[in-house]
Protein backbone atom coordinates (compact mmCIF):
# COMPACT_ATOMS: atom_id res chain seq x y z
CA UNK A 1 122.68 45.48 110.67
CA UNK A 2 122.15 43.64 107.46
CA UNK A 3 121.05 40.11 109.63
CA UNK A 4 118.97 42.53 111.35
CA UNK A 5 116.76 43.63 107.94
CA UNK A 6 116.64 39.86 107.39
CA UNK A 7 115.40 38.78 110.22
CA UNK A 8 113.01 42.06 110.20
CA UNK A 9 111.88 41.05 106.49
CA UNK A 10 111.55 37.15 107.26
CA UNK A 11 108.99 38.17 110.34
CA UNK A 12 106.85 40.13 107.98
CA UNK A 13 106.33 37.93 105.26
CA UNK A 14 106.25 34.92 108.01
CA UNK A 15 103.20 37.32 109.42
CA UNK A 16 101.53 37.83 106.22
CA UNK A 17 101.75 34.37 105.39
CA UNK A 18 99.60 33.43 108.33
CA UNK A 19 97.22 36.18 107.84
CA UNK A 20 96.89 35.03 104.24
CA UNK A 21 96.72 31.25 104.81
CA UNK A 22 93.14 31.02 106.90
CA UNK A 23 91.93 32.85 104.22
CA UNK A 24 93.16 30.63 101.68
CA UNK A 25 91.22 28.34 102.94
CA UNK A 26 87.83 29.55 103.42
């Protein structure tokens, strides 16, 4: 369960990271 949450956690910040990126760069 606990590899779960991780795995969970690392796919939302991996998904706000691209959101926030193109930003970033405008």
């Amino acid at each position: 369960m606990g590899t779960l949450l991780a795995l969970a956690l690392e796919f939302k910040i991996e998904g706000l990271e691209s959101v926030i990126r193109p930003l970033k760069q405008v």
